[in-house]
PDB file of N, CA and C in Angstrom:
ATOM      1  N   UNK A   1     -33.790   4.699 -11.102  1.00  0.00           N
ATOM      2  CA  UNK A   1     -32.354   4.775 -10.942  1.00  0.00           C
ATOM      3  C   UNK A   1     -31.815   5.825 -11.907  1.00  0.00           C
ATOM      4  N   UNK A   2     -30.904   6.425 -11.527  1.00  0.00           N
ATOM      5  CA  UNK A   2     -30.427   7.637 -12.339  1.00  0.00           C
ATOM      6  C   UNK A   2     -29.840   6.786 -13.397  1.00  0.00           C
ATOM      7  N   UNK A   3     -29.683   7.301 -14.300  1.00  0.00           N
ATOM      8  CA  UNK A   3     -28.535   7.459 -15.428  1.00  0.00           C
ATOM      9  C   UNK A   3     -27.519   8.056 -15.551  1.00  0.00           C
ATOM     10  N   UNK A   4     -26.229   7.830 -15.813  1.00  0.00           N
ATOM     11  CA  UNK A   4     -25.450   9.010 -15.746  1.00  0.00           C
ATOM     12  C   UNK A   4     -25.004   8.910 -17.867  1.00  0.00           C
ATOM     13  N   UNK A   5     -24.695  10.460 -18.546  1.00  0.00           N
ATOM     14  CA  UNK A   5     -25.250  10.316 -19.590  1.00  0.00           C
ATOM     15  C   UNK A   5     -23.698  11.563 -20.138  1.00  0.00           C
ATOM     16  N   UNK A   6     -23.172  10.813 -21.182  1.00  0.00           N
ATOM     17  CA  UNK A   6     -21.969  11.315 -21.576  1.00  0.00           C
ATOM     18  C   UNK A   6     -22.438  13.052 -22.209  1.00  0.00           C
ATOM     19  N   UNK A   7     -21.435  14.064 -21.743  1.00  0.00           N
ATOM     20  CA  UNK A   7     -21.794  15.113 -22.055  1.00  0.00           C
ATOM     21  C   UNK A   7     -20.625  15.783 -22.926  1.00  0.00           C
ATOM     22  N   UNK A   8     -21.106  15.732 -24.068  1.00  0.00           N
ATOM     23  CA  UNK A   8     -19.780  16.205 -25.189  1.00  0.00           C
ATOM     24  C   UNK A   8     -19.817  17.930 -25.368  1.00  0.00           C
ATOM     25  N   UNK A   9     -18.484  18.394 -25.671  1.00  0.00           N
ATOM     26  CA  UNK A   9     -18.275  19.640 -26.220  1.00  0.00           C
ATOM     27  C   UNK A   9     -18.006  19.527 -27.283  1.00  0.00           C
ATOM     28  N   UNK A  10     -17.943  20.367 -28.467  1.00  0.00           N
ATOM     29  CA  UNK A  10     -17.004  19.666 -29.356  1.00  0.00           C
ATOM     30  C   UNK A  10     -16.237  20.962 -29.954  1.00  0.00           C
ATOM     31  N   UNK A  11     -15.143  20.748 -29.970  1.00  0.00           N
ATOM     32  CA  UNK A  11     -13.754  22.082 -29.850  1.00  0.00           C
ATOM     33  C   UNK A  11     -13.470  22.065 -31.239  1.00  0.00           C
ATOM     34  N   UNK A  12     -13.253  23.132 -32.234  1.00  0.00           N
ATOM     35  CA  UNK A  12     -12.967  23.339 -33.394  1.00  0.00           C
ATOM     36  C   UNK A  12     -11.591  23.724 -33.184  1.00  0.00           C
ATOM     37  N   UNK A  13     -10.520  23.261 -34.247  1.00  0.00           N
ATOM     38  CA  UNK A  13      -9.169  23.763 -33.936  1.00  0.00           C
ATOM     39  C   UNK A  13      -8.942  24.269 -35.694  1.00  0.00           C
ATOM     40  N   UNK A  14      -8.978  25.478 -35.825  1.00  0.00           N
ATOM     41  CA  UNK A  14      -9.080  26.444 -37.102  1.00  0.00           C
ATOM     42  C   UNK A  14      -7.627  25.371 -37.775  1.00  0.00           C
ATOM     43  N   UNK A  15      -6.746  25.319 -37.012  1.00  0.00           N
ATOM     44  CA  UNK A  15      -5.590  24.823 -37.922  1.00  0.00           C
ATOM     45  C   UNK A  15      -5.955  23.318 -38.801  1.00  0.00           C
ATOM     46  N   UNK A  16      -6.237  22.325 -37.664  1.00  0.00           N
ATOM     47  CA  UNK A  16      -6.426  21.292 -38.048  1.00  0.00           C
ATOM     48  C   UNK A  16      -7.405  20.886 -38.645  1.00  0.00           C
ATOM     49  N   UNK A  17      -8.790  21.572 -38.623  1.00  0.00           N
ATOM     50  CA  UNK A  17      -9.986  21.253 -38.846  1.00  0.00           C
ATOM     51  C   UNK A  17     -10.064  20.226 -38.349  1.00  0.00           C
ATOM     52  N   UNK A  18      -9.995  19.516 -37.053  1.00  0.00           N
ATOM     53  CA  UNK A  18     -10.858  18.427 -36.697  1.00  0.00           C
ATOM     54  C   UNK A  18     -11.450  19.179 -35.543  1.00  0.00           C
ATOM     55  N   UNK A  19     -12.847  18.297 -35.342  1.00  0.00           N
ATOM     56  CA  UNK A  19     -13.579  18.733 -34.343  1.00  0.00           C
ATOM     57  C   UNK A  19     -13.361  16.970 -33.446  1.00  0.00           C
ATOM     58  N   UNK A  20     -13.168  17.504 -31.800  1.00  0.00           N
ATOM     59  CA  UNK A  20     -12.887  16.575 -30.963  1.00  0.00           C
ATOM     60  C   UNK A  20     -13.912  16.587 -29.652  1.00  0.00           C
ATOM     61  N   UNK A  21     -14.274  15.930 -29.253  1.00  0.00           N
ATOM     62  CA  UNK A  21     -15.390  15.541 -28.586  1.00  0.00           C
ATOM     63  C   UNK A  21     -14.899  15.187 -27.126  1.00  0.00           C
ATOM     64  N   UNK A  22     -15.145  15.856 -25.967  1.00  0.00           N
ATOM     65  CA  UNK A  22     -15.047  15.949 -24.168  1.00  0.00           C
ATOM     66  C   UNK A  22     -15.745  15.996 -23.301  1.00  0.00           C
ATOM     67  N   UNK A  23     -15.784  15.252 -22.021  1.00  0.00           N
ATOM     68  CA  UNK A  23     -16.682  15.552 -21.448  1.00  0.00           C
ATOM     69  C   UNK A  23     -16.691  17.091 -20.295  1.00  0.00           C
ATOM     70  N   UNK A  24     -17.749  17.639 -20.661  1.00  0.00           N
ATOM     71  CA  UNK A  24     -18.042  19.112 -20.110  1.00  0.00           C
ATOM     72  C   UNK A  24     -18.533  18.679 -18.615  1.00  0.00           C
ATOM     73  N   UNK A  25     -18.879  17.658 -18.379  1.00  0.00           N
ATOM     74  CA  UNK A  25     -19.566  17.549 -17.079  1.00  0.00           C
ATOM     75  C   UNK A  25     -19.744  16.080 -16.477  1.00  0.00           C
ATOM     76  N   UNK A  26     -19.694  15.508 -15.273  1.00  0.00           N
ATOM     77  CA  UNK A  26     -19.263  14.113 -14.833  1.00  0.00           C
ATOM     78  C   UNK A  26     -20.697  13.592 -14.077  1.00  0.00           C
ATOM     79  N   UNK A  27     -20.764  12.522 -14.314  1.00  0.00           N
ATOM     80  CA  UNK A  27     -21.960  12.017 -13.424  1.00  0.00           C
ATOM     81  C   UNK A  27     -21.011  11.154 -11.824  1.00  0.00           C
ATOM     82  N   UNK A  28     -22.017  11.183 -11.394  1.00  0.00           N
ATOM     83  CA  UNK A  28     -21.068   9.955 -10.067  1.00  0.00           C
ATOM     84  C   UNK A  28     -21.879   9.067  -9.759  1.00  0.00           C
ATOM     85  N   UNK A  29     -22.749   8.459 -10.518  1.00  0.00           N
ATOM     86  CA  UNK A  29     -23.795   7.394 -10.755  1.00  0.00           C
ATOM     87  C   UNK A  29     -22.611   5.694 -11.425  1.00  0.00           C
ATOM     88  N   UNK A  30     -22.763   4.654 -10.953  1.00  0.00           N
ATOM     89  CA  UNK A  30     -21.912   3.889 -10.910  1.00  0.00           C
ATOM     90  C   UNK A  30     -22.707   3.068 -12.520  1.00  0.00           C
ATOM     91  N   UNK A  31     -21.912   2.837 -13.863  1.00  0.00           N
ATOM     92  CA  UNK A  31     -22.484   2.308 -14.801  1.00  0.00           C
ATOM     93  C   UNK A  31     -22.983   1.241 -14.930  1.00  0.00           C
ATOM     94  N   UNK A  32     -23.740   0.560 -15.315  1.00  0.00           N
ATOM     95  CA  UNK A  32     -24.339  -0.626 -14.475  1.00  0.00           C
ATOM     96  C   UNK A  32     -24.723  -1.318 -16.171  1.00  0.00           C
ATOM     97  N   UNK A  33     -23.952  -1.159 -17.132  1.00  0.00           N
ATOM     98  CA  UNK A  33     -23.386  -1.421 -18.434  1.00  0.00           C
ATOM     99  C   UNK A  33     -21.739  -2.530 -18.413  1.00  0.00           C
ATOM    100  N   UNK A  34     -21.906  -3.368 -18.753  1.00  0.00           N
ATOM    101  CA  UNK A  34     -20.602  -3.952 -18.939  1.00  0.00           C
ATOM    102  C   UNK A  34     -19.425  -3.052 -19.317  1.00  0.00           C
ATOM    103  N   UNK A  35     -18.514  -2.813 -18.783  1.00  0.00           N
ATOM    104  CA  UNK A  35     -17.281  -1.508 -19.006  1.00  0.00           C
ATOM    105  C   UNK A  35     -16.315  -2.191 -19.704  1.00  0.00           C
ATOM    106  N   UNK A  36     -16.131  -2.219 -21.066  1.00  0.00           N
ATOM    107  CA  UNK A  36     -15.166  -2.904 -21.813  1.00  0.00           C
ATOM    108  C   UNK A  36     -13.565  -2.050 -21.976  1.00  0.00           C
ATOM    109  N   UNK A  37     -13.384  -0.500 -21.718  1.00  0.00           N
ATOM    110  CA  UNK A  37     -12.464   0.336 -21.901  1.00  0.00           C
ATOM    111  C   UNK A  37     -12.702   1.493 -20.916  1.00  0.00           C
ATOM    112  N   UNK A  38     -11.350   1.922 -20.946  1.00  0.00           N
ATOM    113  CA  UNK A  38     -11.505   3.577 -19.616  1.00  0.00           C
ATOM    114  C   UNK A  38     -10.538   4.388 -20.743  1.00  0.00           C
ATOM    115  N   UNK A  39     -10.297   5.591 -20.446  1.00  0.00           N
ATOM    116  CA  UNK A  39      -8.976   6.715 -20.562  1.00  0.00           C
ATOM    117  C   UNK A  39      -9.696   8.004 -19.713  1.00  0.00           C
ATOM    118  N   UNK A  40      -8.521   8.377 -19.300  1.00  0.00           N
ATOM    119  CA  UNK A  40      -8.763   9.667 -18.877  1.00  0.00           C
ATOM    120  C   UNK A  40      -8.648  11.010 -19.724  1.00  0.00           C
ATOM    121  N   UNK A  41      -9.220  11.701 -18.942  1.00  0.00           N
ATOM    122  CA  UNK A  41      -9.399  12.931 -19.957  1.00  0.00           C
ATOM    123  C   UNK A  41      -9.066  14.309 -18.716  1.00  0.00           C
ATOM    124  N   UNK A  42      -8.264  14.788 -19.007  1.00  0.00           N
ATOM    125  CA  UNK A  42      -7.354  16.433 -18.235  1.00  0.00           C
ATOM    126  C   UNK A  42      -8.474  17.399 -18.645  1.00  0.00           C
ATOM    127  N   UNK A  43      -8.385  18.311 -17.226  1.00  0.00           N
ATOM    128  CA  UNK A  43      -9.178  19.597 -17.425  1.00  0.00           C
ATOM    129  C   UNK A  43      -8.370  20.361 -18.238  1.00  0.00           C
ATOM    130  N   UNK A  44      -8.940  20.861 -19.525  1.00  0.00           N
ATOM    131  CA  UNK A  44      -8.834  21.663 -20.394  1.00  0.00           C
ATOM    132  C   UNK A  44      -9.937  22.257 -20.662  1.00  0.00           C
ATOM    133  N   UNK A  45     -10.069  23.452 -20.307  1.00  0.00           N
ATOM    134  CA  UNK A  45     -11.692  24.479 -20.367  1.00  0.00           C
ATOM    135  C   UNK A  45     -12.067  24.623 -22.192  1.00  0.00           C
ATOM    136  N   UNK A  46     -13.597  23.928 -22.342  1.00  0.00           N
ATOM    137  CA  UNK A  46     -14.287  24.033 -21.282  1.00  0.00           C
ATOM    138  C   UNK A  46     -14.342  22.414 -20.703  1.00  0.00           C
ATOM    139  N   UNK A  47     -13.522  21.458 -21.442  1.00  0.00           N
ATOM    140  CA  UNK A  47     -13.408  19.953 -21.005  1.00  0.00           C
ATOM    141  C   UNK A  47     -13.185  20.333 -19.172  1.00  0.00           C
ATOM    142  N   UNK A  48     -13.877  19.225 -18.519  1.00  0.00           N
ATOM    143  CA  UNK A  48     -13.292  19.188 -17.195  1.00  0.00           C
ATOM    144  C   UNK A  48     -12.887  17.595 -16.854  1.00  0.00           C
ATOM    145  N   UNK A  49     -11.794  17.309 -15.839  1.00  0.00           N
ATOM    146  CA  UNK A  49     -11.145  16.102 -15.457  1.00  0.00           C
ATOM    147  C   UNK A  49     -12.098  15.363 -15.374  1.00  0.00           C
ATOM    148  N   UNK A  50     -12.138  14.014 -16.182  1.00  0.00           N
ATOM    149  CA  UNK A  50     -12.753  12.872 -15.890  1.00  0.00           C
ATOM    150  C   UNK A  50     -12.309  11.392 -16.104  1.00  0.00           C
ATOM    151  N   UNK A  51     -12.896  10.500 -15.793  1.00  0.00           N
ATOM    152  CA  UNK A  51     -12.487   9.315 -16.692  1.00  0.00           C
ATOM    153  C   UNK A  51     -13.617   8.819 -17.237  1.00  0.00           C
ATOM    154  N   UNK A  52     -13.539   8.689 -18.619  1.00  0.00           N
ATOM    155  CA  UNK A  52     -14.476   7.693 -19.706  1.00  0.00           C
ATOM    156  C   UNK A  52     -14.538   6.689 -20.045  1.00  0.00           C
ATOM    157  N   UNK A  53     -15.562   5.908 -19.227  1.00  0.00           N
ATOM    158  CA  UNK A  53     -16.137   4.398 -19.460  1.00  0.00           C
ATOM    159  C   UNK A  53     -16.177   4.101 -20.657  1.00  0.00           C
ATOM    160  N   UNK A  54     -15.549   3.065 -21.717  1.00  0.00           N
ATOM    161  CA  UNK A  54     -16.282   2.981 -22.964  1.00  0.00           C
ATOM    162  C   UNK A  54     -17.442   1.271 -22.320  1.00  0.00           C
ATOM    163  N   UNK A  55     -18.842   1.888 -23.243  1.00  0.00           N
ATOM    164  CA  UNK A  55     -19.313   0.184 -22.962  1.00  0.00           C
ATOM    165  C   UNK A  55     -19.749   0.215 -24.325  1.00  0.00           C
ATOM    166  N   UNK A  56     -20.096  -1.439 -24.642  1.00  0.00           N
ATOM    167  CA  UNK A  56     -20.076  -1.477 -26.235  1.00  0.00           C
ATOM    168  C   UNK A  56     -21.244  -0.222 -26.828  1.00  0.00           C
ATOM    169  N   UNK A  57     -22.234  -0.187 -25.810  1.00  0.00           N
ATOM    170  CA  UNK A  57     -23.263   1.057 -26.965  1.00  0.00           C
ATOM    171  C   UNK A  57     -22.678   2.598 -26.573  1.00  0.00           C
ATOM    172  N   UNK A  58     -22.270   2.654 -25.625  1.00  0.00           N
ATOM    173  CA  UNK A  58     -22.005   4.261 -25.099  1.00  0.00           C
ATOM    174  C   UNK A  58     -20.646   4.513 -24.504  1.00  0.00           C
ATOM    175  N   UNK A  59     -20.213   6.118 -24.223  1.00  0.00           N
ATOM    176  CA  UNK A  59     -19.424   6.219 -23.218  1.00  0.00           C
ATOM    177  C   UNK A  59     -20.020   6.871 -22.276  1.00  0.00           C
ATOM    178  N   UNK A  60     -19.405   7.111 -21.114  1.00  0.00           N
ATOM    179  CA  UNK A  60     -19.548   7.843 -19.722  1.00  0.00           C
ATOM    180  C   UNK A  60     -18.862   8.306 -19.166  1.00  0.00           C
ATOM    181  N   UNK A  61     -19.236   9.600 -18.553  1.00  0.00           N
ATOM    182  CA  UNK A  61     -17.979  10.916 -18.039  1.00  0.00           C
ATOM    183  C   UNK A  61     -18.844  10.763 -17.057  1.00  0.00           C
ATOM    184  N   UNK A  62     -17.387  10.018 -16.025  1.00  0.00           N
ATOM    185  CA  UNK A  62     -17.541   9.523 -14.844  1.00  0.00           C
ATOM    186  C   UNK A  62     -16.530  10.315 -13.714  1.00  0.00           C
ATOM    187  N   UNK A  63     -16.666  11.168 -12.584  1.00  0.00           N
ATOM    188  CA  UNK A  63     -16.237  12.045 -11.386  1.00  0.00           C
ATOM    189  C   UNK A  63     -15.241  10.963 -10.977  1.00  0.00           C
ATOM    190  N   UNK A  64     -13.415  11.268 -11.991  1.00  0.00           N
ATOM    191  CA  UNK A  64     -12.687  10.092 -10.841  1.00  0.00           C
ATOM    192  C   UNK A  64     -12.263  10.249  -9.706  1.00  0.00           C
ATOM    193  N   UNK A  65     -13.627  10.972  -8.623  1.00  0.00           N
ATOM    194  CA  UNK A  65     -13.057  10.641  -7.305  1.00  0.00           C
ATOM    195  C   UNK A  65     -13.714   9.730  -7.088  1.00  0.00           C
ATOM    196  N   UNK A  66     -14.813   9.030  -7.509  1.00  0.00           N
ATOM    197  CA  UNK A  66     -15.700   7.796  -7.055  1.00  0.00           C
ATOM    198  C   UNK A  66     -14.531   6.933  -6.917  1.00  0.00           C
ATOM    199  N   UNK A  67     -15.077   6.606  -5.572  1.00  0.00           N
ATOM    200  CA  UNK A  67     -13.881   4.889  -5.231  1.00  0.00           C
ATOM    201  C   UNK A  67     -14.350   3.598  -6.057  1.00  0.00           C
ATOM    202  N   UNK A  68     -15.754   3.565  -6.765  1.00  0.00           N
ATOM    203  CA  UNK A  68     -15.849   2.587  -7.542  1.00  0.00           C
ATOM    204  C   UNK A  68     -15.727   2.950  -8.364  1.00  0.00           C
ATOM    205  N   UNK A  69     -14.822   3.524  -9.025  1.00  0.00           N
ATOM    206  CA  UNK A  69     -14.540   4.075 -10.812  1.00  0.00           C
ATOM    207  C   UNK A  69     -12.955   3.535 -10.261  1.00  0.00           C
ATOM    208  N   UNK A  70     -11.960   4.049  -9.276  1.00  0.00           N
ATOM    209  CA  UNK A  70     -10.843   3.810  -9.235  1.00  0.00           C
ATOM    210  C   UNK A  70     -10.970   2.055  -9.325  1.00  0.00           C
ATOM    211  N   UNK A  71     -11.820   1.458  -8.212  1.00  0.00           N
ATOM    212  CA  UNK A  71     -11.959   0.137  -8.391  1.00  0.00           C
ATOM    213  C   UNK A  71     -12.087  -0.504  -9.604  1.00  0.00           C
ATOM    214  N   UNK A  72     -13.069   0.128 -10.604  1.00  0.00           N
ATOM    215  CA  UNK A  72     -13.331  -0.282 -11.934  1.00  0.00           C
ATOM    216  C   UNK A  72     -11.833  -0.601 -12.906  1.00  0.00           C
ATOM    217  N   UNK A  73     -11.221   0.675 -12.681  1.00  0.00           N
ATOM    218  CA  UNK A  73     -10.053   1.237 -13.370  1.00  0.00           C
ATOM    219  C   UNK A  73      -8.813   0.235 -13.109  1.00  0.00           C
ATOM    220  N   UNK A  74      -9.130  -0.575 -11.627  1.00  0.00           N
ATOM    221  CA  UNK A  74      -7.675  -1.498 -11.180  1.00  0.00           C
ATOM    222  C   UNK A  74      -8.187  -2.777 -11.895  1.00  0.00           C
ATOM    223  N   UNK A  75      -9.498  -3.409 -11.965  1.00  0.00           N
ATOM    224  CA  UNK A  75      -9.759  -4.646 -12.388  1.00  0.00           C
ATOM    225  C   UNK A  75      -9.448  -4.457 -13.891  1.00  0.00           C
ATOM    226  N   UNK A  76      -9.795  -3.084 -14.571  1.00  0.00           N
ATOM    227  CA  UNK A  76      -9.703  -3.154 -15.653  1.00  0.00           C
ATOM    228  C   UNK A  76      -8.036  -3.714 -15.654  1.00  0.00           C
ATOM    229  N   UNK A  77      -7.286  -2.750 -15.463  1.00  0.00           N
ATOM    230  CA  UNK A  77      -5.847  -2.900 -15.580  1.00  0.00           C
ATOM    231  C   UNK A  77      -5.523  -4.214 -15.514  1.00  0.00           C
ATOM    232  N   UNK A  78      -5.983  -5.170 -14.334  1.00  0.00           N
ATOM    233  CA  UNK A  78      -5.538  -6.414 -14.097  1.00  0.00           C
ATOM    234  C   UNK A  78      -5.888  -7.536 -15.235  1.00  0.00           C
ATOM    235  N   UNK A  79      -7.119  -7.113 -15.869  1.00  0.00           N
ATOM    236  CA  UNK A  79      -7.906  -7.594 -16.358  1.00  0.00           C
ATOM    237  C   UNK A  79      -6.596  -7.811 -17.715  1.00  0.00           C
ATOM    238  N   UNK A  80      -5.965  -6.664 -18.666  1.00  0.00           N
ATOM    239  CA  UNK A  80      -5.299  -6.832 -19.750  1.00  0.00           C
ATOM    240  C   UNK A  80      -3.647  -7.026 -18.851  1.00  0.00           C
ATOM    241  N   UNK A  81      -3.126  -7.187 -17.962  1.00  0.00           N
ATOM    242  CA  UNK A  81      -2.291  -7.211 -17.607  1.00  0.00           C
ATOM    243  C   UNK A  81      -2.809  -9.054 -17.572  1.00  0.00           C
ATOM    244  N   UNK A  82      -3.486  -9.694 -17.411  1.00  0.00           N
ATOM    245  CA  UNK A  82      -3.748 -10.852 -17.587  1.00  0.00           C
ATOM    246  C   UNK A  82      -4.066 -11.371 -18.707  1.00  0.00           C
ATOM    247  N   UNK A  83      -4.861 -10.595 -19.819  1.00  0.00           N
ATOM    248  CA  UNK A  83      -4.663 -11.150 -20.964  1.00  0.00           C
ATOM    249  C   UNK A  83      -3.640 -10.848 -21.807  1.00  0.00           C
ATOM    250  N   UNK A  84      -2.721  -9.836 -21.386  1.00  0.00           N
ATOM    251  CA  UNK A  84      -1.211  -9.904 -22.486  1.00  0.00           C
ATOM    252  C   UNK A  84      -0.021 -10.895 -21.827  1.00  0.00           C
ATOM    253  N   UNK A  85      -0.303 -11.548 -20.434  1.00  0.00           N
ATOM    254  CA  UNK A  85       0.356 -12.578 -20.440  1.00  0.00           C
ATOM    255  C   UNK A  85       0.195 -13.910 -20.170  1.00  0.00           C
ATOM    256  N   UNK A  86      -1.157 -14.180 -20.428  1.00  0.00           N
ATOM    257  CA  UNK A  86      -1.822 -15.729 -20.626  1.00  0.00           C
ATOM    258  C   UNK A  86      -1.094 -16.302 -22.051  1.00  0.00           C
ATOM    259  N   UNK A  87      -0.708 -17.394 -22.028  1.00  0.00           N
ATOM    260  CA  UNK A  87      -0.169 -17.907 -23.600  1.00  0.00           C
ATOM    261  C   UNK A  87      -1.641 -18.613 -23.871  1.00  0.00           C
ATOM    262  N   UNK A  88      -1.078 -18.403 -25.288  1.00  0.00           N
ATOM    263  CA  UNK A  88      -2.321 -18.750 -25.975  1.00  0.00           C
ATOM    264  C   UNK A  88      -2.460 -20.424 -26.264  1.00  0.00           C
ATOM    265  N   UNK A  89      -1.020 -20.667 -25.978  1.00  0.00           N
ATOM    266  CA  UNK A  89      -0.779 -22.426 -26.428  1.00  0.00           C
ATOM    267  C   UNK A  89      -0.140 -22.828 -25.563  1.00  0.00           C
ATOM    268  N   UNK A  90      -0.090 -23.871 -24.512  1.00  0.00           N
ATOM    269  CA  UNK A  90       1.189 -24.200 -23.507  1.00  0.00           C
ATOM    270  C   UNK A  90       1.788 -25.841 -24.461  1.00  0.00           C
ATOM    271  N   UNK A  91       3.406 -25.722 -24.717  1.00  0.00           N
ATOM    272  CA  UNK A  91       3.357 -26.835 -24.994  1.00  0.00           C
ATOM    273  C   UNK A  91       4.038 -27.941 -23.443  1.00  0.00           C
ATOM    274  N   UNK A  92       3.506 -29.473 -24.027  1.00  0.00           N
ATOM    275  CA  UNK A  92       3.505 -30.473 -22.870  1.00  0.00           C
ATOM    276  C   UNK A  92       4.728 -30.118 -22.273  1.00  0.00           C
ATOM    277  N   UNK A  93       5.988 -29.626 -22.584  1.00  0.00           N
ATOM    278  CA  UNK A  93       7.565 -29.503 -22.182  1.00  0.00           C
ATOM    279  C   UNK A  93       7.095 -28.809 -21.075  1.00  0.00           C
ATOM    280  N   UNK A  94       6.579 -27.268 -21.347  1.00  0.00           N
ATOM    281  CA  UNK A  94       6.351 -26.303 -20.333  1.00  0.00           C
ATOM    282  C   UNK A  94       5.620 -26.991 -19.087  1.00  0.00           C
ATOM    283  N   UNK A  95       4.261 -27.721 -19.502  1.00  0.00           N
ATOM    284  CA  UNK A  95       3.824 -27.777 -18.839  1.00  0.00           C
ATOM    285  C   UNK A  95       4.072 -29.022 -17.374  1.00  0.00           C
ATOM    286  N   UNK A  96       4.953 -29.405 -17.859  1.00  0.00           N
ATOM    287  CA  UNK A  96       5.558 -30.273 -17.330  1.00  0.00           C
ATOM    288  C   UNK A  96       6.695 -30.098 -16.516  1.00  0.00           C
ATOM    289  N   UNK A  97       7.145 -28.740 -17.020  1.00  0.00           N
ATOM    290  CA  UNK A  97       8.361 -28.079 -16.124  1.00  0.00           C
ATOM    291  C   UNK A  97       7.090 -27.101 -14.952  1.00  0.00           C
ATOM    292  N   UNK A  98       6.063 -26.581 -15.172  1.00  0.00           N
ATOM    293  CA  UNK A  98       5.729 -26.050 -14.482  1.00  0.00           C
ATOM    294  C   UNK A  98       4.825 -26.871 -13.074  1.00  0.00           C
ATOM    295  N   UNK A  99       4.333 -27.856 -13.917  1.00  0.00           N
ATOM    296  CA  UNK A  99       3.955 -28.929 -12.441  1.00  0.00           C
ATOM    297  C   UNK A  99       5.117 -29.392 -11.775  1.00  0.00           C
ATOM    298  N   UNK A 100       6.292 -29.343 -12.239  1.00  0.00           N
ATOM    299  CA  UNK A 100       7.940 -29.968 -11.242  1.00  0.00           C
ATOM    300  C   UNK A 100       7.848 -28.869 -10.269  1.00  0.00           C
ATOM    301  N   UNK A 101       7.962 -27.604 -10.173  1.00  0.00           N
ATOM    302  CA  UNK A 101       7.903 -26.355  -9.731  1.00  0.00           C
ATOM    303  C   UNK A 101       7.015 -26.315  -8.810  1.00  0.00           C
ATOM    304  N   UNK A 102       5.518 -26.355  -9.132  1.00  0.00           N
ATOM    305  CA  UNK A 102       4.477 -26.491  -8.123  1.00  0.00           C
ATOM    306  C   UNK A 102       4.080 -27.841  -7.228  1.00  0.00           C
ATOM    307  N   UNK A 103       4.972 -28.720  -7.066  1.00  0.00           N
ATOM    308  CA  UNK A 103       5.034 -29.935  -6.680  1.00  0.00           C
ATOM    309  C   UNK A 103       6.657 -29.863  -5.542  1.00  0.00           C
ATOM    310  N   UNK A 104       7.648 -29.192  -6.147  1.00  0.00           N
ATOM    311  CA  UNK A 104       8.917 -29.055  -5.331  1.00  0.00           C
ATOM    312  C   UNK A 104       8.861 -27.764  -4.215  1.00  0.00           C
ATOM    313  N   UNK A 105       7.511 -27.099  -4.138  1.00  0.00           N
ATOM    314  CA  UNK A 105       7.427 -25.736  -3.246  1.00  0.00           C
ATOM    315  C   UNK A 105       6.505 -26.092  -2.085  1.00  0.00           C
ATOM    316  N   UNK A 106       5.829 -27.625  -2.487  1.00  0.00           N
ATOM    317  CA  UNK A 106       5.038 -28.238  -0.933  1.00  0.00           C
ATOM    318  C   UNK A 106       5.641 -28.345  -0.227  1.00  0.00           C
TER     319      UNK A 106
END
């Protein structure tokens, strides 16, 4: 099975002195690594458009036209769009107003 295998540039900026790290080139091999983080990254030469898998040991410069990277990218989303609004504590009041609710919509 292929690998697909993060390919860095790394761009010197005389002003700032930091050196920053892009991917030069995309695999379209589907990561088969638990995907804990994404961001995208804009073609800026010699960087080219991708999106980057983070998984806990690596990243991956992944071709976002793959329909399973966009797929990846929506569960991700749903994924923290569900954990920034799960409460962490329900108290009995709530929960008690919320079974009245799901009991008055049968």
């Amino acid at each position: 099975m292929k690998r697909c295998f993060m390919s860095f540039c790394f761009l010197f900026n005389a002003e700032e002195k930091k050196v920053s790290p892009c991917c030069v080139a995309v695999s379209r091999a589907a990561v088969d690594e638990p995907i804990i983080d994404f961001k995208f990254q804009a073609k800026s030469l010699p960087c080219v458009r991708a999106i980057i898998f983070v998984t806990a040991e690596k990243q991956y410069c992944i071709d976002p036209r793959q329909s399973w990277a966009r797929e990846k990218i929506n569960e991700l989303v749903q994924r923290r769009k569900n954990s920034t609004m799960t409460p962490t504590s329900v108290s009995p009041r709530l929960t008690a107003t919320i079974s009245q609710y799901s009991t008055d919509s049968n």
